[in-house]
N, C-alpha and C. Protein backbone atom coordinates (compact mmCIF):
# COMPACT_ATOMS: atom_id res chain seq x y z
N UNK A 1 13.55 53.00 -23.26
CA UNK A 1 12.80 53.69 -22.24
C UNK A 1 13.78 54.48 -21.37
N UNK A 2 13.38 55.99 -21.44
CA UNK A 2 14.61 56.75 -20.44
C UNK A 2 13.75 56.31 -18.92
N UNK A 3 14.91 56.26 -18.25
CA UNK A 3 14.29 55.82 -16.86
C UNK A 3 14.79 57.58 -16.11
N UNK A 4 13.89 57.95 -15.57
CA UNK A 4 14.04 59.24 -14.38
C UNK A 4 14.85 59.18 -13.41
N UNK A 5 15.63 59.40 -13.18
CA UNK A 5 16.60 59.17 -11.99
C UNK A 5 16.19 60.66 -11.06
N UNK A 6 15.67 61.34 -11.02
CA UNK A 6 15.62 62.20 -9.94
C UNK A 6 14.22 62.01 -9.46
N UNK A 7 13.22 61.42 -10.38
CA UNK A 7 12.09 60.56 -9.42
C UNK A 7 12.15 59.66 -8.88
N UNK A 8 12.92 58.31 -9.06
CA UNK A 8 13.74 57.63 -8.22
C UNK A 8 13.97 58.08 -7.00
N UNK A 9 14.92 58.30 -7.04
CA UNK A 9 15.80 59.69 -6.08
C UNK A 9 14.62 60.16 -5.29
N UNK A 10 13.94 61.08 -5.88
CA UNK A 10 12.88 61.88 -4.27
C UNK A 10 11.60 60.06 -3.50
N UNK A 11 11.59 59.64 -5.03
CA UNK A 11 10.77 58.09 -4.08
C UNK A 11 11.81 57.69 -3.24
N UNK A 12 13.24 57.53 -2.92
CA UNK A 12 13.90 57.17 -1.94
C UNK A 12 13.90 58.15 -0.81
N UNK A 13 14.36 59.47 -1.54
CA UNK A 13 14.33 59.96 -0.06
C UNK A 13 12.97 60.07 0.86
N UNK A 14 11.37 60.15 -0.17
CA UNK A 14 10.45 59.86 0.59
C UNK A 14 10.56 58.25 1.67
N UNK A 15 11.04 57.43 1.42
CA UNK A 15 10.48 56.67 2.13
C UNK A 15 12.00 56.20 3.24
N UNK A 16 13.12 56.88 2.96
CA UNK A 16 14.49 57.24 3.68
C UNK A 16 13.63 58.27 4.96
N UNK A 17 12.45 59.17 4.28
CA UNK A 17 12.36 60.24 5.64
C UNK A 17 11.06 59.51 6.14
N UNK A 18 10.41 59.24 5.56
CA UNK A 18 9.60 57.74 6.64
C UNK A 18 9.73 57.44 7.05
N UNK A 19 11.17 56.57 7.13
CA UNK A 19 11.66 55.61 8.26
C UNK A 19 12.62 56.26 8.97
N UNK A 20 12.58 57.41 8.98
CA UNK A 20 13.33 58.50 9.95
C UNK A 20 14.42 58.36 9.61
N UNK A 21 15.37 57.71 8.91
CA UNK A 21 16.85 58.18 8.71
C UNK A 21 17.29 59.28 7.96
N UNK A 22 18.62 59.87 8.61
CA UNK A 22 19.02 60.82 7.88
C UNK A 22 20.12 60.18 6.52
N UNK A 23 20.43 60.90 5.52
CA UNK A 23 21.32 60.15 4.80
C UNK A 23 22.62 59.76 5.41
N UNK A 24 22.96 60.64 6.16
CA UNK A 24 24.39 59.34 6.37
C UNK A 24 23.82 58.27 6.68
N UNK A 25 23.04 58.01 7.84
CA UNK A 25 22.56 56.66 8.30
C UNK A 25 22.30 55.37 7.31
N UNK A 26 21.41 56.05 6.48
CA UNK A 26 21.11 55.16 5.30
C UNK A 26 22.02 54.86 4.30
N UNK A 27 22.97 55.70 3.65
CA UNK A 27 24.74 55.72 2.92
C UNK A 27 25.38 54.71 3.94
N UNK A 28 25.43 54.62 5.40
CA UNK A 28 26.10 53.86 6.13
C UNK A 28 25.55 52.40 5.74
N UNK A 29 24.27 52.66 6.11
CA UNK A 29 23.47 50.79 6.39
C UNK A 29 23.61 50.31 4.31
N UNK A 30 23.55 50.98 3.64
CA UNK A 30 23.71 50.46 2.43
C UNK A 30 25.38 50.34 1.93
N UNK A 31 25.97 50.94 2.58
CA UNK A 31 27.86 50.58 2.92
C UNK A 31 28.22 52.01 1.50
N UNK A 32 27.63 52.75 1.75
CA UNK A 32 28.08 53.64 0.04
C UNK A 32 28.78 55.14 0.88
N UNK A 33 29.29 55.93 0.61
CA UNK A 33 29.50 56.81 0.89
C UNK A 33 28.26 58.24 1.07
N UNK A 34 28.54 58.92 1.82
CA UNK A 34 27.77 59.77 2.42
C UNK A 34 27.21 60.66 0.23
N UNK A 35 27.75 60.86 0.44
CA UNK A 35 28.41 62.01 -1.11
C UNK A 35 27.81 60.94 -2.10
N UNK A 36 28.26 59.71 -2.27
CA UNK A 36 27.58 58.88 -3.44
C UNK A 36 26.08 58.77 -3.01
N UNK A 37 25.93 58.36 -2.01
CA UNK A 37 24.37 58.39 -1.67
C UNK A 37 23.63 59.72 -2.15
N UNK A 38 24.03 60.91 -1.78
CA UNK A 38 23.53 62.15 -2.16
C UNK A 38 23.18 62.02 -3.44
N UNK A 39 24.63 61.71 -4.51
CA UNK A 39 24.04 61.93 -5.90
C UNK A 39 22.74 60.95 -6.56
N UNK A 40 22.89 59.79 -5.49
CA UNK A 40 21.67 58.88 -5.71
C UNK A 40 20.52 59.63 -5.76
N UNK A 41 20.73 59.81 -4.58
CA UNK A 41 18.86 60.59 -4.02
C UNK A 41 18.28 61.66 -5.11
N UNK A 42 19.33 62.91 -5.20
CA UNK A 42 19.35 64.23 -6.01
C UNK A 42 18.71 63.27 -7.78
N UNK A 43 19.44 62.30 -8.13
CA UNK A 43 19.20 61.71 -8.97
C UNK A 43 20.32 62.04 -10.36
N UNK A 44 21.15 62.56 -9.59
CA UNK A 44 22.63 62.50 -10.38
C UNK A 44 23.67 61.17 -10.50
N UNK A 45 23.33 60.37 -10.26
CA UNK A 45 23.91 59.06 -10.10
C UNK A 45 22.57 58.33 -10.41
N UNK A 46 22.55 57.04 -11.73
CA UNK A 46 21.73 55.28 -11.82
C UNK A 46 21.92 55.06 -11.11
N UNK A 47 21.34 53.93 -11.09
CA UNK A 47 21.40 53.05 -9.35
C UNK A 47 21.64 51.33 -10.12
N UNK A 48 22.63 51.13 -9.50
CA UNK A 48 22.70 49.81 -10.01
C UNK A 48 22.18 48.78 -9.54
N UNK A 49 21.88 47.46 -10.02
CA UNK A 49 20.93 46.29 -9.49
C UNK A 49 21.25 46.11 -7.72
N UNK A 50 22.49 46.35 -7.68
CA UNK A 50 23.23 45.55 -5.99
C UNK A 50 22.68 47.15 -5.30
N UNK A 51 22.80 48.28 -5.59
CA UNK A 51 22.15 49.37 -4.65
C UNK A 51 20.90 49.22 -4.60
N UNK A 52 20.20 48.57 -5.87
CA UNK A 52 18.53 49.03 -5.84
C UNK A 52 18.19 47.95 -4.82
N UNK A 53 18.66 46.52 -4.67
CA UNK A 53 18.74 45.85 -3.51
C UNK A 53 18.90 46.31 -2.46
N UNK A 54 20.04 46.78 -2.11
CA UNK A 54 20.52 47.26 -0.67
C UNK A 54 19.30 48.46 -0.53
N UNK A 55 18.62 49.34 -1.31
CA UNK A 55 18.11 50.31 -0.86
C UNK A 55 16.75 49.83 -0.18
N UNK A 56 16.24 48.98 -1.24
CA UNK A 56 14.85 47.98 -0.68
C UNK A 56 15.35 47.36 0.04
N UNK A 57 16.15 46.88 0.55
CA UNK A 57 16.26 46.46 1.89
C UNK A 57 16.25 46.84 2.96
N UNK A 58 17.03 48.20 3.36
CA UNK A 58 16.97 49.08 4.08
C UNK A 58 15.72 50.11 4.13
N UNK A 59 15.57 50.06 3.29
CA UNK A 59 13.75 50.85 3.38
C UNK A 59 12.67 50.00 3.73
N UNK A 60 12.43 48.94 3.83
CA UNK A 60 11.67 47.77 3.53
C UNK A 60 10.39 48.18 2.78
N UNK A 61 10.80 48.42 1.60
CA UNK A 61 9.91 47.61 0.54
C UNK A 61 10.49 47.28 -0.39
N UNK A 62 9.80 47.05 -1.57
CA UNK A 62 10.47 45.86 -2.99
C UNK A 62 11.06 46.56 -3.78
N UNK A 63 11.75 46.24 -4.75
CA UNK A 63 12.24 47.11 -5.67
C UNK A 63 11.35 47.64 -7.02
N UNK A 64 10.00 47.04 -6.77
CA UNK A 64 8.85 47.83 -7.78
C UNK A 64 8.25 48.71 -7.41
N UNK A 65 8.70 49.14 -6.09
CA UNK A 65 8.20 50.19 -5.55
C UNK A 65 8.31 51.58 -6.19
N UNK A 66 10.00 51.85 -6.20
CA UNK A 66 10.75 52.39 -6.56
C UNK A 66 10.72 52.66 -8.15
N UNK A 67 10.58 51.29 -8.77
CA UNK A 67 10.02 51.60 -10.50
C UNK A 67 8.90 51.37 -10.51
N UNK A 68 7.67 51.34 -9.84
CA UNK A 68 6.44 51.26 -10.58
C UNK A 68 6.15 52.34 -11.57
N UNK A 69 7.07 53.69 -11.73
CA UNK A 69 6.30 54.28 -12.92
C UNK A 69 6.67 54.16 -14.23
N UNK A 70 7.71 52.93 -14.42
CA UNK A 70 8.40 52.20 -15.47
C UNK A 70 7.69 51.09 -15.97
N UNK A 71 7.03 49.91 -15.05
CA UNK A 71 6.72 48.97 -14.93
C UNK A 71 5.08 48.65 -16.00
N UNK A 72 5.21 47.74 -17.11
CA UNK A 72 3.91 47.69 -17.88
C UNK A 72 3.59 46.33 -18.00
N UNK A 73 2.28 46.09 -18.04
CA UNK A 73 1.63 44.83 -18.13
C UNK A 73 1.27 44.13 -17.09
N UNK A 74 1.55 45.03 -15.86
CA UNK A 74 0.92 44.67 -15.08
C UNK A 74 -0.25 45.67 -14.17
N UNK A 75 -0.25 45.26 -13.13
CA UNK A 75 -1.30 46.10 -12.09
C UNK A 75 -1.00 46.25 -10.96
N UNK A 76 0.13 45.94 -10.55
CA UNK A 76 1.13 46.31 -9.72
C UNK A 76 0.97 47.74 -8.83
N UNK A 77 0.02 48.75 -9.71
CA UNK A 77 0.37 49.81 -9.56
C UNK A 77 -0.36 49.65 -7.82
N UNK A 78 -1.94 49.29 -7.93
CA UNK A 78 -2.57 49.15 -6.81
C UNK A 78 -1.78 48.51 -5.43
N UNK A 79 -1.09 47.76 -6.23
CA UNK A 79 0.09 46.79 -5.04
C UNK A 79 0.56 48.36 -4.59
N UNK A 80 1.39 48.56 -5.35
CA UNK A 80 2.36 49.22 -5.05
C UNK A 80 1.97 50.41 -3.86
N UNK A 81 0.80 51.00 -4.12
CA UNK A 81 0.29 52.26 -3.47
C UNK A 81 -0.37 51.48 -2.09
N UNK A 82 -0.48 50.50 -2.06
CA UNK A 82 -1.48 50.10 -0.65
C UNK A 82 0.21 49.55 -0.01
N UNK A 83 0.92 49.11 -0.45
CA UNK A 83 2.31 48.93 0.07
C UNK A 83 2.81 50.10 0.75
N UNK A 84 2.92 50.92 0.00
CA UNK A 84 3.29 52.33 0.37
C UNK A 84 2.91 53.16 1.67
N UNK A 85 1.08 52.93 1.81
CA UNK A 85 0.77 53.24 2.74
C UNK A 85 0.76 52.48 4.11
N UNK A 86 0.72 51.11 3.16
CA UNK A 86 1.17 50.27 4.93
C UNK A 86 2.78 50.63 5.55
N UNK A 87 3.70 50.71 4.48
CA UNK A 87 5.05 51.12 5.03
C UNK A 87 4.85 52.56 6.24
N UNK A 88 4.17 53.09 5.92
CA UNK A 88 3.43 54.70 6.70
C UNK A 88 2.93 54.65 8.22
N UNK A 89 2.88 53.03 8.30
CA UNK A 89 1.84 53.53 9.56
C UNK A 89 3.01 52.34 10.38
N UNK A 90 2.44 52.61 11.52
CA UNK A 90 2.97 51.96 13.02
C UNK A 90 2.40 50.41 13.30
N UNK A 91 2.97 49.60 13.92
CA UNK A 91 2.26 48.35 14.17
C UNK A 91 0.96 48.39 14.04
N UNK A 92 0.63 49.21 15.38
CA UNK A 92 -0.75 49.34 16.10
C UNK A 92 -1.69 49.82 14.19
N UNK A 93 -1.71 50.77 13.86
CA UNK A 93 -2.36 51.09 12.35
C UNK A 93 -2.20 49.69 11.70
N UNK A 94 -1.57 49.27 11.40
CA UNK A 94 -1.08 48.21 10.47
C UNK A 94 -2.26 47.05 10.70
N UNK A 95 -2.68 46.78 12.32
CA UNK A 95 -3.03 45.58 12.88
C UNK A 95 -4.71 45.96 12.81
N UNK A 96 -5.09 47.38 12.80
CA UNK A 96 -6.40 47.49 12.51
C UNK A 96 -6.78 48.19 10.62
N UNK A 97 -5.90 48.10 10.05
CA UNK A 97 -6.71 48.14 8.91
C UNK A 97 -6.58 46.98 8.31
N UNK A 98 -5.54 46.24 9.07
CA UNK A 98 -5.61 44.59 8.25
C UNK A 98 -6.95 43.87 8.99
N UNK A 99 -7.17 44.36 9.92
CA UNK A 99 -8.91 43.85 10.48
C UNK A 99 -9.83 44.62 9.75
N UNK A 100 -9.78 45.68 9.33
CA UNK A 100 -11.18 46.50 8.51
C UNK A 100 -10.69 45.95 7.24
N UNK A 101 -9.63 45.33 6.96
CA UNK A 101 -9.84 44.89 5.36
C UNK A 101 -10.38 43.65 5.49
N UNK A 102 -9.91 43.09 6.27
CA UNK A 102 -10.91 41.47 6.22
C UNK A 102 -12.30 41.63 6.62
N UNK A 103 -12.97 42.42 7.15
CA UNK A 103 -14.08 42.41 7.14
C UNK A 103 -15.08 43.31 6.13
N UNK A 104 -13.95 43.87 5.23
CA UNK A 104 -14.78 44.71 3.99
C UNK A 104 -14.57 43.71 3.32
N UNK A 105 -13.69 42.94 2.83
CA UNK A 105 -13.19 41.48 2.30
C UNK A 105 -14.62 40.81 2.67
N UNK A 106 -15.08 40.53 3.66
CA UNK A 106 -15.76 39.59 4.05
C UNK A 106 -17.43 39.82 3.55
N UNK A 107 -17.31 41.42 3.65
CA UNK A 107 -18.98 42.26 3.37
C UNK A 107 -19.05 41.94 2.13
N UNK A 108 -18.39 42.13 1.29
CA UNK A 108 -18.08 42.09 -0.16
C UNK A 108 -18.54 40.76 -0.93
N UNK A 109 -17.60 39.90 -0.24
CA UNK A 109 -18.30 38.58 -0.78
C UNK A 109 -19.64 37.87 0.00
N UNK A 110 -19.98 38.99 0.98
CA UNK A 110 -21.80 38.76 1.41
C UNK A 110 -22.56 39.27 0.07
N UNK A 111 -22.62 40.48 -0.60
CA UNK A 111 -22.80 41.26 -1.14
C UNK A 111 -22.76 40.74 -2.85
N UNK A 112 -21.88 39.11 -2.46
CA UNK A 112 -21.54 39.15 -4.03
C UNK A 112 -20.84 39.93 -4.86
N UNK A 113 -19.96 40.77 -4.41
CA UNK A 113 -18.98 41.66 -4.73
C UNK A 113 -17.55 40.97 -5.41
């Protein structure tokens, strides 16, 4: 399986410009050089197991994030995209759609859903 490294790459820098850092910041907090980070992102540089760590860490999300368009046999994908959008929003967002999901959660199994 060829894996994409420059889709990689723009899924990092999407969620690098989410969380507002610029790349040095993020090359800093992952300890890599300004220049190696670049070729990461661009997708001229793999990413090895200990970066794909450090990067999900510093981004906070998982590292299936990043490969879900690799990833088979599962269903992950739905994870992955409602992950995505919770990473997007602010406390305050976060604290009311986790209340409109428990109560569509809740309609649902009124509904027999």
């Amino acid at each position: 399986m060829d894996i994409n490294d420059t889709m990689i790459g723009s899924k990092i820098r999407q969620f690098r410009e989410q969380k507002g850092l610029s790349q040095e910041e993020l090359a800093d907090i992952i300890g890599i050089s300004w220049r190696h980070y670049i070729y990461i992102e661009h997708g001229d540089r793999k990413l090895n197991i200990g970066l794909l760590v450090s990067l999900s860490n510093a981004l906070d999300i998982t590292p299936d994030v990043l490969l879900s368009d690799y990833l088979t046999g599962t269903n992950d994908t739905q994870n992955t995209e409602l992950l995505a959008l919770f990473n997007d929003c602010n406390p305050t967002e976060k604290a009311i759609l986790m209340d409109m999901l428990k109560h569509m959660k809740a309609l649902l199994s009124e509904y027999g859903i």
